[in-house]
Protein backbone atom coordinates (compact mmCIF):
# COMPACT_ATOMS: atom_id res chain seq x y z
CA UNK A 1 7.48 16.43 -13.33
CA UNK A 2 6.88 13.89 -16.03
CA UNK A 3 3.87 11.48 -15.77
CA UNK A 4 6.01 8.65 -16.05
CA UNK A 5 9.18 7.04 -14.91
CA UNK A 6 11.98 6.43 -17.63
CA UNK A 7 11.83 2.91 -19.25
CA UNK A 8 13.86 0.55 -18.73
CA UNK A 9 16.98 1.19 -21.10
CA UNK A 10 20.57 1.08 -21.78
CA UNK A 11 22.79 2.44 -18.71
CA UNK A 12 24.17 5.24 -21.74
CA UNK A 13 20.62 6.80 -22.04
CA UNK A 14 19.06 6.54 -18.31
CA UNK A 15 19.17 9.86 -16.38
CA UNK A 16 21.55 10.89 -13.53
CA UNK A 17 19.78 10.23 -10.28
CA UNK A 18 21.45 11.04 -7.15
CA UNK A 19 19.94 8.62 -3.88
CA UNK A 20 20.93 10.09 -0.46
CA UNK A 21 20.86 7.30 2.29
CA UNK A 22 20.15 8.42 5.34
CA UNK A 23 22.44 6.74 8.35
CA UNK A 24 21.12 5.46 10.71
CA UNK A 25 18.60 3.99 9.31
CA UNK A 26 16.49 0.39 9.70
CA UNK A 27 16.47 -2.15 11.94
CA UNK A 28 17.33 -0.64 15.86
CA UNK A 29 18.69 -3.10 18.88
CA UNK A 30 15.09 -3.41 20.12
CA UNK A 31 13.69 -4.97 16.43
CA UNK A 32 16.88 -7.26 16.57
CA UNK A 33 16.49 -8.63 19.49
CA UNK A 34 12.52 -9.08 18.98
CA UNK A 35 13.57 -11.01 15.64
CA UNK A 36 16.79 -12.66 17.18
CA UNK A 37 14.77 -14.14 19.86
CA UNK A 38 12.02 -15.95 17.44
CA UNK A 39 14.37 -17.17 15.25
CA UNK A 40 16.45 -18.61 18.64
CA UNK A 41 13.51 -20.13 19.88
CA UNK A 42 12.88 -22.22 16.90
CA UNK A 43 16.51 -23.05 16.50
CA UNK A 44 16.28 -23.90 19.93
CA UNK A 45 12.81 -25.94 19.96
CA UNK A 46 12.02 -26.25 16.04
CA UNK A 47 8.55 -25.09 15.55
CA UNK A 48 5.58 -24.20 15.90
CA UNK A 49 6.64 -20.87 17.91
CA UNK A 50 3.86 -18.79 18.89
CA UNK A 51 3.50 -14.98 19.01
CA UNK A 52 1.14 -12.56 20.01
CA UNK A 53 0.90 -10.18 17.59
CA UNK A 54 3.60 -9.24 14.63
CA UNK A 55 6.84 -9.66 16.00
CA UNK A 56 7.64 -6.08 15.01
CA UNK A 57 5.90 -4.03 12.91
CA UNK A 58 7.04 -5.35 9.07
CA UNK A 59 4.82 -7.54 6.73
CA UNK A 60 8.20 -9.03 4.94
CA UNK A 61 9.77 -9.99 8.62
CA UNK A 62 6.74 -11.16 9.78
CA UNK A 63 5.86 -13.60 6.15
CA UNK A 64 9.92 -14.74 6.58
CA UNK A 65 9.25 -15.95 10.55
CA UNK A 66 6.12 -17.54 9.33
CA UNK A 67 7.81 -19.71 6.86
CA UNK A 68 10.30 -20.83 9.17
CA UNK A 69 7.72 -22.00 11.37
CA UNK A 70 6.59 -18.85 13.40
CA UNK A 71 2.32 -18.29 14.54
CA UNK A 72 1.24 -15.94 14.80
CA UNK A 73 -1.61 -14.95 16.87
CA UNK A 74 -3.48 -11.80 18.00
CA UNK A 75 -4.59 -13.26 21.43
CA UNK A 76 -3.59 -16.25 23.68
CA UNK A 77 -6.57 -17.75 23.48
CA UNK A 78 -6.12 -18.85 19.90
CA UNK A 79 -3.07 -20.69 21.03
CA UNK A 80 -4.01 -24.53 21.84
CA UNK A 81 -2.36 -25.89 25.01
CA UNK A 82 1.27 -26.29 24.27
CA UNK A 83 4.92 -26.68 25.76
CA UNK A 84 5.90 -24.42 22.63
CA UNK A 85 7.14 -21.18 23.11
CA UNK A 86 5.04 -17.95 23.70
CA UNK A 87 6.75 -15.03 22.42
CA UNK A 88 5.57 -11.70 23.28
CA UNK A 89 6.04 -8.90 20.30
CA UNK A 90 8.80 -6.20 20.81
CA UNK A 91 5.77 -3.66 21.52
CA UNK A 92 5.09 -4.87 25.08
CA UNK A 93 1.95 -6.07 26.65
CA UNK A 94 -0.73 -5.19 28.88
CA UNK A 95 -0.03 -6.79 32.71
CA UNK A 96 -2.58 -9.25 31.74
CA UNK A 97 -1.48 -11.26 29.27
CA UNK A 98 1.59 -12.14 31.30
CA UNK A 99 -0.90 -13.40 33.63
CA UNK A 100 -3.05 -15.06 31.43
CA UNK A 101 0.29 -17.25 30.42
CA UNK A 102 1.16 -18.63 33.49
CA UNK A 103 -2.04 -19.94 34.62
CA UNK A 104 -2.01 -21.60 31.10
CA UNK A 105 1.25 -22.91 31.75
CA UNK A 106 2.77 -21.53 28.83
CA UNK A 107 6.76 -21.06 28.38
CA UNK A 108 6.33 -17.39 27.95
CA UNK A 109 9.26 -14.92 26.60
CA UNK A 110 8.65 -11.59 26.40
CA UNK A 111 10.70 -9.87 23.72
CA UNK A 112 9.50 -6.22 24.57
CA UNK A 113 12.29 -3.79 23.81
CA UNK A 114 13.56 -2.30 26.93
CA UNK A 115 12.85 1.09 26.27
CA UNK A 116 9.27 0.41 26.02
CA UNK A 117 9.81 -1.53 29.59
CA UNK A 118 11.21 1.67 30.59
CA UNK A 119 8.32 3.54 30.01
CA UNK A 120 6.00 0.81 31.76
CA UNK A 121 8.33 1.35 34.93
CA UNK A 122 7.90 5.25 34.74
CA UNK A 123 4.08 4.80 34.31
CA UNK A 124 4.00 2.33 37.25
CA UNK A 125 6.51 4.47 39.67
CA UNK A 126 4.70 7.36 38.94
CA UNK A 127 0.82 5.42 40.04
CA UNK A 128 2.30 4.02 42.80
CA UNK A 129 3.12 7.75 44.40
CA UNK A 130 -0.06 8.91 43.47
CA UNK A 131 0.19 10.75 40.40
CA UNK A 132 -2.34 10.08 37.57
CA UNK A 133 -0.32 9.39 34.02
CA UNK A 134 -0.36 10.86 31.20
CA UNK A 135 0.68 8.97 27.93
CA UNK A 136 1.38 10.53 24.96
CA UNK A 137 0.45 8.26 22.12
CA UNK A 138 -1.93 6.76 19.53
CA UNK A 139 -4.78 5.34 20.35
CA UNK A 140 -4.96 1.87 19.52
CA UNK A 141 -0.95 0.64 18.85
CA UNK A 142 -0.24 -2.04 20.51
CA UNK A 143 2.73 -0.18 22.66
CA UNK A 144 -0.37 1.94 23.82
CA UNK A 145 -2.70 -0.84 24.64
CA UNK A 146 0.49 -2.47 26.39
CA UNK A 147 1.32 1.06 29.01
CA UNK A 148 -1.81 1.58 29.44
CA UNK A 149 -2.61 -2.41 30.63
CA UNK A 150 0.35 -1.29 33.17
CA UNK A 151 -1.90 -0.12 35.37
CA UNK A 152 -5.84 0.28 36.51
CA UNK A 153 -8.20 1.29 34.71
CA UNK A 154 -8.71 5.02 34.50
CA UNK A 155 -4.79 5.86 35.99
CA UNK A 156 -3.59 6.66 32.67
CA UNK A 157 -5.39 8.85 30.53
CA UNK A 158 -4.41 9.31 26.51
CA UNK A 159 -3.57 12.29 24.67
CA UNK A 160 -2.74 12.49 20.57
CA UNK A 161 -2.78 15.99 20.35
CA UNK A 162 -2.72 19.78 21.80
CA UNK A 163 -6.55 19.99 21.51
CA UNK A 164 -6.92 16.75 24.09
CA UNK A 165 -4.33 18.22 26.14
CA UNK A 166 -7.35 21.46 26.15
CA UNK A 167 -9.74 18.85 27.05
CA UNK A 168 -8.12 16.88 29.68
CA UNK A 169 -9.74 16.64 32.71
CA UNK A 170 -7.68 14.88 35.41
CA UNK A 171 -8.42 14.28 39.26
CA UNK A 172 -5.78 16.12 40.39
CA UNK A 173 -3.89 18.83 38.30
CA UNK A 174 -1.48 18.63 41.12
CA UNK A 175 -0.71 15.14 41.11
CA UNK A 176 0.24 14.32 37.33
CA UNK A 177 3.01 13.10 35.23
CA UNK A 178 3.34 12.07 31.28
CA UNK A 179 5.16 9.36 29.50
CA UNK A 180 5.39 8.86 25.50
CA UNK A 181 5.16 6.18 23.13
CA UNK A 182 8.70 5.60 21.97
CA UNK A 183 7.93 6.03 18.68
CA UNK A 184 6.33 9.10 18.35
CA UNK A 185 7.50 12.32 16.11
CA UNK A 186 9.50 14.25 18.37
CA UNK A 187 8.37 17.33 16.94
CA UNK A 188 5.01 16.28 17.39
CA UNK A 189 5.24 15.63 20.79
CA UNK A 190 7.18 18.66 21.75
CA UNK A 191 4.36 20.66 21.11
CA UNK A 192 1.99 18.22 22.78
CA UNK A 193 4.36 18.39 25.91
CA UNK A 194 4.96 22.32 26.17
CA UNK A 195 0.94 22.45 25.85
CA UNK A 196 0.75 19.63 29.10
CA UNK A 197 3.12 21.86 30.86
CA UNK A 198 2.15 25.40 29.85
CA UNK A 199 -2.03 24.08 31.55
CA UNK A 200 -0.27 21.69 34.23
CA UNK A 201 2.54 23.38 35.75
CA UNK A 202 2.98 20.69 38.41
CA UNK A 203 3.10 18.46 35.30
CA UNK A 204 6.56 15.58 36.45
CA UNK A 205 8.35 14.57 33.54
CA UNK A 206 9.95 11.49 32.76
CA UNK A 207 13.59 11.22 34.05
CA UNK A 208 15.06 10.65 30.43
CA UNK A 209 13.09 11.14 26.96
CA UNK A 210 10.68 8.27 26.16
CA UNK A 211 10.95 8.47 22.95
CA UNK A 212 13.51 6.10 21.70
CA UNK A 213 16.95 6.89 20.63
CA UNK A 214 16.68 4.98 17.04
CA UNK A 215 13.42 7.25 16.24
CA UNK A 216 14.86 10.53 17.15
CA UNK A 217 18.26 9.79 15.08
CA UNK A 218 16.32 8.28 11.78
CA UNK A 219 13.85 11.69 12.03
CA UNK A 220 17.08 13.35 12.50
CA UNK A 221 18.41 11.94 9.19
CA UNK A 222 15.82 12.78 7.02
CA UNK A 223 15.40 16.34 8.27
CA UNK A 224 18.96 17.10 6.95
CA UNK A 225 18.27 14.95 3.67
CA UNK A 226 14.65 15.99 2.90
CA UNK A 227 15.34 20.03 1.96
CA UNK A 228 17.65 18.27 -0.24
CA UNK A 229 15.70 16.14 -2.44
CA UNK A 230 12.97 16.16 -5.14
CA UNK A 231 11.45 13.06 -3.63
CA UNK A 232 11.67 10.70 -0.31
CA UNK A 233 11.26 6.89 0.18
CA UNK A 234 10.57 5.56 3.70
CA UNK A 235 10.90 1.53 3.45
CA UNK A 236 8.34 0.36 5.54
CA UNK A 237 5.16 -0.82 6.51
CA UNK A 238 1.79 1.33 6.89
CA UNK A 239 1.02 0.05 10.56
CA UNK A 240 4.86 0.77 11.30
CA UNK A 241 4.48 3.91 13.73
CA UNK A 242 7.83 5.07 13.28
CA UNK A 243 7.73 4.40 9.67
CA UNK A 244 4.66 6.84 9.30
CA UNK A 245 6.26 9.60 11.53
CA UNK A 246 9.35 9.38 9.17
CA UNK A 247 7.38 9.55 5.96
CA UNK A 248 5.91 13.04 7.58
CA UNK A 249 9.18 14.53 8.99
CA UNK A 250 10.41 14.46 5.35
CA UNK A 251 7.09 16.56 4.09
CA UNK A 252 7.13 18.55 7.40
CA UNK A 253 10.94 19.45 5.98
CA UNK A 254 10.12 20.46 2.42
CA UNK A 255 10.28 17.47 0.49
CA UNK A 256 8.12 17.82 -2.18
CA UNK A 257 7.01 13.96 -2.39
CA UNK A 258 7.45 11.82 0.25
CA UNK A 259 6.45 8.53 -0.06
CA UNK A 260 6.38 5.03 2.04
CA UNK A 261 6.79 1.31 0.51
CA UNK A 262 7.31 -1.90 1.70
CA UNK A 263 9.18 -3.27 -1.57
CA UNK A 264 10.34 -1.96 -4.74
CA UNK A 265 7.12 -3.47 -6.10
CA UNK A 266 4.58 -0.75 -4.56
CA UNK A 267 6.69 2.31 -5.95
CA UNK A 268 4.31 4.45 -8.03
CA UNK A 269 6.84 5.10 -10.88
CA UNK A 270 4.57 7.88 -11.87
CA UNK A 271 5.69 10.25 -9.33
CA UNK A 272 9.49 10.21 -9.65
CA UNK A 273 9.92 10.57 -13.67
CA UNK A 274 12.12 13.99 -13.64
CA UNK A 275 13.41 13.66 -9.93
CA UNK A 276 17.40 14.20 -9.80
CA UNK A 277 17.68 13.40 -6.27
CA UNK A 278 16.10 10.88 -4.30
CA UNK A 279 16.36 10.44 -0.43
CA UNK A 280 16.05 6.97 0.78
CA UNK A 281 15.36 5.93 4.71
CA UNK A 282 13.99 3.04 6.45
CA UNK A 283 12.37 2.64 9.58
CA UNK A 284 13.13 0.69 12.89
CA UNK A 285 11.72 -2.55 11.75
CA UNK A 286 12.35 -2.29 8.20
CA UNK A 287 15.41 -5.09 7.18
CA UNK A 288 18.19 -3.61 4.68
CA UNK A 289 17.78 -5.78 1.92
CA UNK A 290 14.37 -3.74 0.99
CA UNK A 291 16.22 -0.66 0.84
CA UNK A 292 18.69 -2.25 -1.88
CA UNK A 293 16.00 -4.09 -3.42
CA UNK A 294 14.50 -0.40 -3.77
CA UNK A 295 17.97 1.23 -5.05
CA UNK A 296 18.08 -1.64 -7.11
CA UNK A 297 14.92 -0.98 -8.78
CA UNK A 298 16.05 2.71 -9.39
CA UNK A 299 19.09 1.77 -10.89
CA UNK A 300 17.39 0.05 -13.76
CA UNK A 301 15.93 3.23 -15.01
CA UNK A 302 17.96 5.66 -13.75
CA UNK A 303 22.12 5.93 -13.29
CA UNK A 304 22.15 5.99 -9.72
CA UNK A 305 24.77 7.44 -7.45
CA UNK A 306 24.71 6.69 -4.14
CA UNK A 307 25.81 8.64 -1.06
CA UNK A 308 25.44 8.17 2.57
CA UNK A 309 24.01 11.02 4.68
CA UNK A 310 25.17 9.85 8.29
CA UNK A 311 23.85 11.93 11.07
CA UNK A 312 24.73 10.12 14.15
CA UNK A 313 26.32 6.40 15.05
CA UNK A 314 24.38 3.66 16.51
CA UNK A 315 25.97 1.18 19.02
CA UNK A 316 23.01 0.06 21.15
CA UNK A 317 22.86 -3.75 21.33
CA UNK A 318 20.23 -5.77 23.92
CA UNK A 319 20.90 -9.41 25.24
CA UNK A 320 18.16 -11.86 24.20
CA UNK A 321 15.37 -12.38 26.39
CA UNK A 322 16.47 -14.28 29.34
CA UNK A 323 15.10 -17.05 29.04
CA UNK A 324 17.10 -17.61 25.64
CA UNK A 325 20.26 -16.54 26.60
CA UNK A 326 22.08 -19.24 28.81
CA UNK A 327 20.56 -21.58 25.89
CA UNK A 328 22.23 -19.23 23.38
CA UNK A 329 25.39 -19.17 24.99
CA UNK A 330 26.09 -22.89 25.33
């Protein structure tokens, strides 16, 4: 591979380059409605808007809500008293914070997706008939933090991988059940799952798959694409989970380099010089025009032809957060 991308030159003398898109890829109905419902809110009561914590995981969404008038804030308590709106991020939050609102008086909206709700159900259901929880996750994200705040301390315990699964030590072994992150790799957790079962038999497991249906198809995607391709590009940001678990689906499937940017400005030029096919995905909070932006970047050095790679249709779509909608609708 050369140590350098082609230079910039006439469209006669740049090399063929074939991109493969992967479909579906981008935003998913949860990340729309999380960004719908900000920008509705300050339509609806001009700014300032506050929100706890980024909207959705994306540095460019997050910088383009800001600018329209958007704060963002990683706790309530750095929001002053206000009749402004409260918006909670699409990743859900702890039981607290909810709490915390009201006896502030805030006008709070909570723009968690509903499959993240889902999972907070499960978890709770599952307490309330006596079974200790399981979550399958990574320590830290904010959609952990926010299951785990379902419920008491100490009635969910965390697992990131088959060797905690060896070292969990539950109450009961009898009396368990797991839940996921939604936007976990589903290989990843597979394994992580056939471990929980293979120690706890007894093990109940959620009614439907946690993990989300935009995940699964965009992993899907690039595990037909990736075998395909001399390099991948996941648009995205770092602290995107689903982004990450994208970005190693595509090594985990052969692809020799696999990469993930937020903008065509943080490609490393240097490691696509001789590439003849490139695969190009996004993940769940990632808006299109960064993928073009990207293509578009390609295109000056190389002669790009583009084709579509679609592995499954997406027609999900989620109202607005109550609270918005009747105000939407007139």
């Amino acid at each position: 591979m050369a140590a350098d991308a082609p230079p910039l030159t006439p469209s006669a003398e740049k090399p063929p380059l074939t991109v493969l898109l992967c479909a579906p890829r981008g935003f998913c109905a949860g990340v729309v409605r999380a960004i719908d419902a900000v920008e509705q809110a300050l339509r609806l009561y001009g700014p300032p808007v506050y929100v706890r914590h980024e909207i959705v995981h994306n540095k460019y969404v997050v910088e383009g809500l800001r600018r329209k008038g958007a704060v963002f804030v990683d706790e309530l308590s750095e929001i002053p008293e206000t009749s402004a709106p409260v918006i909670f991020s699409a990743h859900g939050v702890a039981k607290a914070v909810p709490v915390e609102a009201a006896e502030r008086r805030f006008f709070a909206v909570d723009a968690t997706c509903p499959l993240v709700t889902k999972v907070h159900r499960e978890a709770e259901v599952h307490w309330k008939r006596g079974r200790t929880v399981v979550l399958v996750g990574h320590s830290g994200h904010p959609e952990v933090v926010g299951t785990m705040g379902q419920l008491p301390p100490g009635a969910v315990l965390l697992v990131e991988t088959v060797a905690d699964v060896a070292r969990l030590a539950p109450p009961d072994p009898q009396t368990l059940a797991y839940v996921t992150q939604t936007t976990l790799s589903v290989d990843d957790t597979r394994e992580i799952v056939e471990a929980l079962r293979a120690r706890f038999p007894a093990i109940v497991a959620p009614h439907k798959e946690d993990i989300c249906y935009a995940t699964t198809n965009r992993q899907e995607a690039v595990k037909v694409v990736a075998p395909k391709v001399d390099a991948m590009l996941v648009v995205g940001s770092p602290n995107s989970s689903n982004s990450q678990r994208l970005k190693e689906v595509a090594e985990r499937a052969g692809c020799p380099v696999s990469r993930l940017v937020l903008r065509a400005q943080d490609i490393d030029w240097s490691l696509f010089g001789s590439i003849r096919a490139l695969g190009v995905t996004a993940g769940a909070s990632a808006p299109e025009v960064l993928v073009e932006e990207i293509i578009d970047a390609f295109a000056e050095r190389y002669d790009v032809t583009v084709e579509t790679v679609s592995t499954a249709d997406e027609s999900v779509f989620f109202p607005l957060p109550r609270e918005l909608r009747g105000a939407a609708a007139e």
